[in-house]
Protein backbone atom coordinates (compact mmCIF):
# COMPACT_ATOMS: atom_id res chain seq x y z
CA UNK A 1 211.78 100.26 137.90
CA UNK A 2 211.70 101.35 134.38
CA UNK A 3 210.33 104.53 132.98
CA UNK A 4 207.91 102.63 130.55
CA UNK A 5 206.98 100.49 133.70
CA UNK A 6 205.86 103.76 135.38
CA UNK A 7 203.80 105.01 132.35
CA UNK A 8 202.08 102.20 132.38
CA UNK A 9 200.78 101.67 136.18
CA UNK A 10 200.18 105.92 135.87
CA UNK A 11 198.04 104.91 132.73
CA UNK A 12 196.46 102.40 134.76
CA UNK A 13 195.28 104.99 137.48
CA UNK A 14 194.57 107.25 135.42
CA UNK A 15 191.64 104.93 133.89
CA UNK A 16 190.84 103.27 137.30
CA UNK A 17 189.68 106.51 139.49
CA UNK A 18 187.34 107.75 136.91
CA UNK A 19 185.89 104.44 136.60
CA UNK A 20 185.21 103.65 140.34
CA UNK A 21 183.84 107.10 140.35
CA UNK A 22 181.17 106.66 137.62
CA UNK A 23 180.68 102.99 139.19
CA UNK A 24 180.05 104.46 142.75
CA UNK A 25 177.72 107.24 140.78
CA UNK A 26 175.59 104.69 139.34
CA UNK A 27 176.15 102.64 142.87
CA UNK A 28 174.43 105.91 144.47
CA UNK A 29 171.70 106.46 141.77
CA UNK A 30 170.72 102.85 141.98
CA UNK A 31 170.81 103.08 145.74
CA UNK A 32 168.63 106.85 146.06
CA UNK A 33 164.91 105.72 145.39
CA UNK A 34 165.33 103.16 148.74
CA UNK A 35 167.28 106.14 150.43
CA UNK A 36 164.72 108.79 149.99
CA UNK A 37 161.84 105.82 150.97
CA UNK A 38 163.59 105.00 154.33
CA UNK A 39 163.63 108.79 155.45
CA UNK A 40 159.49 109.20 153.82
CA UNK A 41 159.06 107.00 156.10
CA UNK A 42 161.35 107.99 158.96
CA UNK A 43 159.28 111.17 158.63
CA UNK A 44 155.50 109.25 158.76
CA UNK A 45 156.45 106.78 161.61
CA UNK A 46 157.40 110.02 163.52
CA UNK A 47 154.21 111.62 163.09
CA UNK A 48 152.52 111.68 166.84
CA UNK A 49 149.20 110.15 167.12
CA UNK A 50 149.69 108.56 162.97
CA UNK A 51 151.11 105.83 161.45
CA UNK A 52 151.61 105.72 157.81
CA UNK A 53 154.29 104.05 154.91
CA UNK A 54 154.95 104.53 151.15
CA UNK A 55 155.49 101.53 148.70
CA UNK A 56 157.86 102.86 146.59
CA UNK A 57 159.77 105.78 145.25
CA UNK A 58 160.71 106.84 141.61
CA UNK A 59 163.23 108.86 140.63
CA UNK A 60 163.91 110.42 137.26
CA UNK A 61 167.10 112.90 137.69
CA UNK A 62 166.70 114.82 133.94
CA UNK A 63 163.67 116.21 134.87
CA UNK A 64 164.54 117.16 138.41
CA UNK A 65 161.54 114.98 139.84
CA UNK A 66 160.41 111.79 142.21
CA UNK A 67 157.16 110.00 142.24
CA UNK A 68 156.02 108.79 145.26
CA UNK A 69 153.64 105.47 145.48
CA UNK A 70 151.36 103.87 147.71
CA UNK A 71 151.51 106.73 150.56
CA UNK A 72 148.89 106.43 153.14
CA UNK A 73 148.29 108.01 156.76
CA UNK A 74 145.71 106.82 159.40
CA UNK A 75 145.02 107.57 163.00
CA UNK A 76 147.12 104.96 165.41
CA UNK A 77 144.04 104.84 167.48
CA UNK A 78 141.41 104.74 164.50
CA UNK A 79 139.14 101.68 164.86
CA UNK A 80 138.95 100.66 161.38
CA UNK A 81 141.71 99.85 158.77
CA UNK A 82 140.18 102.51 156.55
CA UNK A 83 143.19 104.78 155.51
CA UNK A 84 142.40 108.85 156.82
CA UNK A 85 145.20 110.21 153.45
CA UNK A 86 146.00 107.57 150.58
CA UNK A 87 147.83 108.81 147.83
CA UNK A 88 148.52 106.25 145.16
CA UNK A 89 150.35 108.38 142.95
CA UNK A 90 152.27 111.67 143.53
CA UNK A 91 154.77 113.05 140.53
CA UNK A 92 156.62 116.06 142.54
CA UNK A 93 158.76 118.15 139.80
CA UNK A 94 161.00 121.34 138.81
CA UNK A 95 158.08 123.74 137.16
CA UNK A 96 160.88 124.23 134.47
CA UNK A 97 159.38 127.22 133.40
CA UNK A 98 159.31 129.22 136.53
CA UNK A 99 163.07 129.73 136.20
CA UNK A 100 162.74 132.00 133.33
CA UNK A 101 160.76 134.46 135.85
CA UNK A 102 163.69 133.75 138.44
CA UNK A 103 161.67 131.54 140.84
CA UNK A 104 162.68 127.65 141.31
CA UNK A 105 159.34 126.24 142.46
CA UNK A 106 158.04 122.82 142.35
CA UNK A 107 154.42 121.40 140.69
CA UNK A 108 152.67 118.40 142.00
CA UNK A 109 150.27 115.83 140.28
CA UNK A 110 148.40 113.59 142.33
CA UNK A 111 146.65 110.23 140.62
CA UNK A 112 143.57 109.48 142.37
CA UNK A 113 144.07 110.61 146.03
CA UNK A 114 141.38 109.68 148.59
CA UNK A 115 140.31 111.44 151.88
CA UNK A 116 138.12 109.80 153.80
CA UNK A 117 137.20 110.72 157.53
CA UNK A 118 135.33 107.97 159.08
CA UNK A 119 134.06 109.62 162.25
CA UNK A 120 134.34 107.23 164.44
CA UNK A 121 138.51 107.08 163.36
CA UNK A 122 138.48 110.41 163.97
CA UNK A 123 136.89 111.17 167.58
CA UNK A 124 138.40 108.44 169.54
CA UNK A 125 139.58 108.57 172.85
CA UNK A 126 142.76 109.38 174.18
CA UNK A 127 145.53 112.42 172.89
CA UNK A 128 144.36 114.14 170.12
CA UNK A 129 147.30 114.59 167.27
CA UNK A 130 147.96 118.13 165.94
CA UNK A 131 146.66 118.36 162.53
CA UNK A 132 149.11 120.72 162.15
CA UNK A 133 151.62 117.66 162.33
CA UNK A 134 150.61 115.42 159.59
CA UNK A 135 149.90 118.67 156.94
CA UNK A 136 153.73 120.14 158.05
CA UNK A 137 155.34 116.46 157.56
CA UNK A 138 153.79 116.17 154.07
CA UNK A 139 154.67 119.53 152.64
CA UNK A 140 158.34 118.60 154.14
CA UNK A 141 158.25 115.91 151.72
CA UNK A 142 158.44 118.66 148.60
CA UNK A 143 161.70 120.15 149.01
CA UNK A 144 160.71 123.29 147.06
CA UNK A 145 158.06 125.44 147.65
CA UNK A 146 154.88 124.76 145.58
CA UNK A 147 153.21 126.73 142.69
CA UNK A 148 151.61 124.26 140.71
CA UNK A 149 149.25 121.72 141.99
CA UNK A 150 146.84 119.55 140.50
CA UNK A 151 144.70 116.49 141.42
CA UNK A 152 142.93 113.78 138.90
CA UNK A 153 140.27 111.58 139.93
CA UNK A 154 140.39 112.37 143.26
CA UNK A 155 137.88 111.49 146.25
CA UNK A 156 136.88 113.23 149.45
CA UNK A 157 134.01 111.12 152.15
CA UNK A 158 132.95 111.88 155.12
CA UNK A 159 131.22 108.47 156.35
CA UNK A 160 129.83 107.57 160.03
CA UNK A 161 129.44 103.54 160.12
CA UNK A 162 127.87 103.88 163.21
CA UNK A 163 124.58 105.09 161.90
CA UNK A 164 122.05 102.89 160.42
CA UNK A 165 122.56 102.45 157.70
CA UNK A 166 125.92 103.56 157.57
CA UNK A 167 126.66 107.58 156.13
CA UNK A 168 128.15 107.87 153.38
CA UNK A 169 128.40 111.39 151.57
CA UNK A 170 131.39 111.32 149.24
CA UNK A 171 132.38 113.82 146.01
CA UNK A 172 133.92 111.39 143.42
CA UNK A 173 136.38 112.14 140.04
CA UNK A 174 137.96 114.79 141.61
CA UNK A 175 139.54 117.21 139.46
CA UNK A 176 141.47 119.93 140.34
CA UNK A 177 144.28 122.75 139.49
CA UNK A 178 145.36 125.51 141.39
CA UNK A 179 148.21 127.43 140.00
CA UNK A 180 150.33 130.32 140.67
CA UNK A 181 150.68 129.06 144.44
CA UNK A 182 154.23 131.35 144.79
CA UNK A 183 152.53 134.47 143.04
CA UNK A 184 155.47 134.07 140.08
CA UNK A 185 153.14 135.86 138.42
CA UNK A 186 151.24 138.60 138.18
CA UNK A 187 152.47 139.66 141.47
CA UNK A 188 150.84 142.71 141.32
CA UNK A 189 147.31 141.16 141.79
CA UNK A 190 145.85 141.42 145.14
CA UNK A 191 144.45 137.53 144.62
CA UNK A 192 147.13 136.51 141.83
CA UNK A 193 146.56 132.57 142.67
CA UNK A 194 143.58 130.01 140.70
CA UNK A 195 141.96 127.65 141.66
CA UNK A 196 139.08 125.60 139.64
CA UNK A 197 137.60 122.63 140.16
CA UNK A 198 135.17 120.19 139.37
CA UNK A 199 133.51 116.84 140.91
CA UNK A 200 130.37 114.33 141.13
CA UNK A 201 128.89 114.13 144.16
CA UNK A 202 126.64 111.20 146.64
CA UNK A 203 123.27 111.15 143.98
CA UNK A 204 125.00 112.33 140.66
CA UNK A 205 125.12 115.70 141.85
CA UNK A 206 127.33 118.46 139.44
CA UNK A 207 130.01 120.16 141.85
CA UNK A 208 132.24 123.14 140.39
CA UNK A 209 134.29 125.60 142.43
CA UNK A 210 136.17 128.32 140.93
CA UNK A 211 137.91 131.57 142.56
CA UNK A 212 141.15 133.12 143.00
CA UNK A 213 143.63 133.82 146.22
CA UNK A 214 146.62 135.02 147.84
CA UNK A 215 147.94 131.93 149.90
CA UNK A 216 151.47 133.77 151.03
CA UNK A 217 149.26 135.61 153.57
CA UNK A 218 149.58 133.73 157.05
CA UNK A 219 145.49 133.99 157.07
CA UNK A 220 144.71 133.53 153.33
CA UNK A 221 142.86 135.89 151.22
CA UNK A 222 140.14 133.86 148.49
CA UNK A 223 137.51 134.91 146.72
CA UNK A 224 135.57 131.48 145.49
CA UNK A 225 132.01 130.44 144.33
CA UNK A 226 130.70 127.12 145.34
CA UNK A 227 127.99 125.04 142.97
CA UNK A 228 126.27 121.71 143.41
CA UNK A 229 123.65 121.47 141.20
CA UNK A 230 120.91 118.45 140.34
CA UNK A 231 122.07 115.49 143.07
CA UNK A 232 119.33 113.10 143.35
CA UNK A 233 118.07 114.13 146.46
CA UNK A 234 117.25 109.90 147.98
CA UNK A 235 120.88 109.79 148.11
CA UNK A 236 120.64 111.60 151.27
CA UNK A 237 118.08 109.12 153.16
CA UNK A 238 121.23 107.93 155.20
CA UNK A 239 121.56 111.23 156.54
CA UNK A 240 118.22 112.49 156.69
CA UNK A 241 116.89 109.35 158.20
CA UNK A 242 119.58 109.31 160.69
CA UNK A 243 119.42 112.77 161.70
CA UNK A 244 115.87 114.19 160.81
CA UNK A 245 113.84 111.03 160.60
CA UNK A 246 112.75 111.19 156.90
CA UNK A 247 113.26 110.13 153.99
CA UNK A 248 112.54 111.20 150.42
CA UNK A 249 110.80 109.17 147.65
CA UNK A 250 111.90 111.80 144.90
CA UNK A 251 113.38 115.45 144.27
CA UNK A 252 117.00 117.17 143.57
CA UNK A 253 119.06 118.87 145.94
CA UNK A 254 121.26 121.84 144.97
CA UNK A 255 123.73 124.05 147.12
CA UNK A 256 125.59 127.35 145.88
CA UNK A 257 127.74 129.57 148.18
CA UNK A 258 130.45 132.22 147.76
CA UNK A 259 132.70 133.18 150.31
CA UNK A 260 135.23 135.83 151.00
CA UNK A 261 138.26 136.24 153.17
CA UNK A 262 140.08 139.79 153.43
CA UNK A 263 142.66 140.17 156.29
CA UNK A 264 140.86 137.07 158.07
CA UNK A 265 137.03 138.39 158.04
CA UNK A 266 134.81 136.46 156.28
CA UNK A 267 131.86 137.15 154.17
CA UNK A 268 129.45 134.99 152.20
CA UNK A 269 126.65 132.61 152.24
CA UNK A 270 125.26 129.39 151.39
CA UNK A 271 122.08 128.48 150.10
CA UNK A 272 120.36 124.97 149.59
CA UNK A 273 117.54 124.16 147.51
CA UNK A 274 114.99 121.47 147.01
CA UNK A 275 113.31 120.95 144.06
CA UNK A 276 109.97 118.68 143.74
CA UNK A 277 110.70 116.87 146.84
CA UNK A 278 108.31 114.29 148.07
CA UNK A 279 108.84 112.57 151.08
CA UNK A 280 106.47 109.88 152.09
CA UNK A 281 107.17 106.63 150.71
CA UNK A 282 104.73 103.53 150.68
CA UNK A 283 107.28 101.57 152.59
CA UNK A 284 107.28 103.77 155.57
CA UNK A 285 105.45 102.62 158.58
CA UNK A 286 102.30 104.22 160.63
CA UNK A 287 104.90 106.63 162.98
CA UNK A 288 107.24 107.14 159.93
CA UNK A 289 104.12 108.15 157.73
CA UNK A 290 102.73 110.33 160.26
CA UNK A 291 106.32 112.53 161.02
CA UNK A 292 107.28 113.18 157.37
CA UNK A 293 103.30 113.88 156.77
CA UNK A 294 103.96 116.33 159.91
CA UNK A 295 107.45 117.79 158.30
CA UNK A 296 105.63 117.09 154.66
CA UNK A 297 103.19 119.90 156.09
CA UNK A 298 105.67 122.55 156.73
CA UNK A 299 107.23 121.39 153.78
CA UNK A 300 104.38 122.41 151.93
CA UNK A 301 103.53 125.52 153.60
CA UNK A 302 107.10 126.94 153.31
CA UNK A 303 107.92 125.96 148.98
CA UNK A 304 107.53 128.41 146.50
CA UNK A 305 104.46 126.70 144.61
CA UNK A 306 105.38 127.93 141.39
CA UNK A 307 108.63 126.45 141.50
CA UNK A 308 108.23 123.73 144.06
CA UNK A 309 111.21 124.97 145.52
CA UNK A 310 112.05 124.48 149.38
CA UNK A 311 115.15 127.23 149.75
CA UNK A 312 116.60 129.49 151.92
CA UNK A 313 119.94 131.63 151.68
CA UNK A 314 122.58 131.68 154.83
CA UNK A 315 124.50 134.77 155.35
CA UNK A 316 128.07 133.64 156.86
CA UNK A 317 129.93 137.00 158.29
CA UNK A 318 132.54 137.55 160.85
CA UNK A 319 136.19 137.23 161.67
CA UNK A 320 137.39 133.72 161.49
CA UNK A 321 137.31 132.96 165.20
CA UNK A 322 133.38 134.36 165.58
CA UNK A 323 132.03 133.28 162.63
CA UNK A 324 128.59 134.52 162.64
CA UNK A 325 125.32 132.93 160.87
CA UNK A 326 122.82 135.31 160.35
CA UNK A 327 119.82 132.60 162.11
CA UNK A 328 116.99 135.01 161.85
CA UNK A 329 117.98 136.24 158.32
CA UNK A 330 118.18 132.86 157.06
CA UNK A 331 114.58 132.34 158.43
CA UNK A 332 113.25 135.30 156.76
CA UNK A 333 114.89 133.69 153.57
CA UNK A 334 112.98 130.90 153.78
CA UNK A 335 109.71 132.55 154.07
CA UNK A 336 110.87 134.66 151.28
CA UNK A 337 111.14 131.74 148.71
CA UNK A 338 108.28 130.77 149.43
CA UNK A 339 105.96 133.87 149.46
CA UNK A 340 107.39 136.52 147.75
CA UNK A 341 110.17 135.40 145.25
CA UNK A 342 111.71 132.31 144.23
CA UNK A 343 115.43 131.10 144.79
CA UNK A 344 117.52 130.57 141.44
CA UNK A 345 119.51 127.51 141.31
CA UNK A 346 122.26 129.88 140.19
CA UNK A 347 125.29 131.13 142.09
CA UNK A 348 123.82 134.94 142.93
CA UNK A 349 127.89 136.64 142.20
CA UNK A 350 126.63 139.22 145.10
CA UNK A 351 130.07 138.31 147.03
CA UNK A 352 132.88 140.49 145.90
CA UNK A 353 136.30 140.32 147.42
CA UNK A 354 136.27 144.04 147.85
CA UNK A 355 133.29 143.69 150.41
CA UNK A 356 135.23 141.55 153.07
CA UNK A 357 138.41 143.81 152.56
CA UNK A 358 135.89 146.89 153.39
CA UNK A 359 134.27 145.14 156.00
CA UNK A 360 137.26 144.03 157.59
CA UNK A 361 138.93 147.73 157.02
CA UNK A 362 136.09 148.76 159.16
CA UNK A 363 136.19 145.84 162.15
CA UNK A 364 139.60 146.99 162.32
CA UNK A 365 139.09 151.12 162.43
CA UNK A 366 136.06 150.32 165.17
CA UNK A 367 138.69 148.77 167.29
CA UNK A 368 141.19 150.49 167.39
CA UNK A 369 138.28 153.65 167.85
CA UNK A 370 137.36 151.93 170.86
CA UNK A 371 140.85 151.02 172.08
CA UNK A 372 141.62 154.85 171.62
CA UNK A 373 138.56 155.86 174.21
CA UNK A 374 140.13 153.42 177.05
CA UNK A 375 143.26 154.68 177.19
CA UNK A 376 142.41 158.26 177.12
């Protein structure tokens, strides 16, 4: 064999590897969106107790990111087709600009995600799946932990078809953005983490919730405040009906609350308010006339005339696993909108982090007082 025969096959080699190596690189990148949707759903079909699938996966490789479509998650025993989780949109990404403070952390943006509990899905005989399951298997899906998060047009029901009517008490556009997830920074703040958010609820009603939080804890610290302000109060007759057997011709219905959490002892309270409620339609019946007349009574009696506000205020204390509502307190609220000072439809901002942190500080020194006298 010739020398110039030689340089030429070498030539030819030389050419050839390189180009079956970008061919089976393209091959591969062609190939990874139906890869990484086989093990998604390797993951949901393993899920005990759920089923579950995705539709499709994206991939874009320059900006270190994959969209995930179509992902939904039900009971396996639920009765109705009604998906429990359906995400039809979820871009999960590099935050690019968390490396310059050292941390590689992901963000997620969720398109109009929907969580809907249909009761009777949810309490059906049989083994009861872990909770625990479904939340760990989705969080497995983001490779990197997560400091960014936000959701658009979102939707959260709670619905109970077999009432009649059928419940349905839903908050609708859901937006929302929590951020600094990974404390990158401001690491020095005890709550270094925001959250904010904003929704329409089940008769119009404006919802906002904004706070701040420390979610690296293993029982979260938060500090948040809690408004729903002007829902059209008939949107309730499902419930009320159901539940209470009345219904109102007119009125709005507003709710505020703040809570606390410091070392896992809570502190807060919510309180509801009805404003120029009137309950006895011409519709009703002779029985259903004479109970909301009956509850219209109390009704009347316990409203703060001047307002024509029905309110009361519920103090929520305790550690997380004895959770206590203050009962006779939240009576003596009631009476207290009504005969001495009105409830403002207005978040009170008498719930400061610092309280549950000083009220846990002292839970904790009381026990371990009292642990002290046994042993000695």
């Amino acid at each position: 064999m010739t020398t110039k025969k030689k340089r030429k096959r070498f030539k030819k080699k030389r050419y050839i590897i390189p180009a079956l190596l970008v061919v089976a690189i393209i091959a591969f990148r062609i190939y990874l969106p139906t890869l990484v949707k086989n093990y998604v759903n390797e993951v949901l079909a393993d899920l005990p107790g759920y089923y579950g699938q995705v539709e499709d996966i994206d991939i874009s490789l320059l900006r270190g990111a994959y969209v995930i479509n179509g992902l939904y998650l039900n009971k396996v025993t639920a009765k109705t087709q009604v998906p429990f989780l359906k995400f039809p949109k979820n871009d999960i990404s590099i935050e690019w600009h968390s490396l310059f403070d050292g941390k590689v952390v992901s963000e997620i943006i969720m398109t109009s995600p929907e969580i809907i509990y249909v009761l009777e899905d949810q309490e059906t005989e049989g083994e009861e799946p872990n909770v625990d399951d479904w939340t760990k298997a989705l969080t497995d899906l983001v490779p990197i932990n997560i400091n960014h998060f936000e959701i658009h047009d979102g939707k959260i029901a709670f619905v109970q078809l077999q009432a009649n009517p059928n419940i349905d008490l839903q908050f609708n556009t859901l937006e929302l953005i929590a951020d600094n997830l990974r404390n990158v920074k401001e690491k020095g703040r005890v709550l270094p983490s925001l959250i904010s958010a904003t929704a329409v609820s089940i008769g119009e009603g404006k919802v906002s919730l904004n706070g701040s939080a420390n979610l690296l804890k293993e029982i979260p610290d938060i500090d948040i405040s809690f408004a729903l302000e002007d829902a059209n109060v008939t949107a309730l007759n499902d419930l009320t009906r159901h539940y209470a057997g009345i219904d109102f011709k007119s009125g709005t219905f507003g709710l505020y609350s703040e809570v606390a959490i410091a070392d896992g002892y809570l502190k807060g309270y919510m309180k509801p308010l009805l404003t120029n409620s009137k309950l006895i339609s011409k519709e009703d019946g002779f029985l259903g006339v004479l109970w909301e007349g009956f509850v219209g009574f109390f009704k009347f009696v316990l409203k703060n005339q001047s307002t024509d506000t029905l309110a009361t205020k519920i103090p929520i204390e305790g550690d997380l696993n004895t959770v206590d509502v203050g009962v006779w307190k939240t009576i003596g609220n009631i009476f207290g909108n009504a005969w001495i000072k009105a409830f403002k439809g207005v978040v009170d901002d008498d719930i400061e982090f610092k309280d549950a942190f000083k009220d846990a500080k002292e839970k904790t020194d009381k026990k371990a007082e009292r642990q002290t006298k046994k042993t000695s």
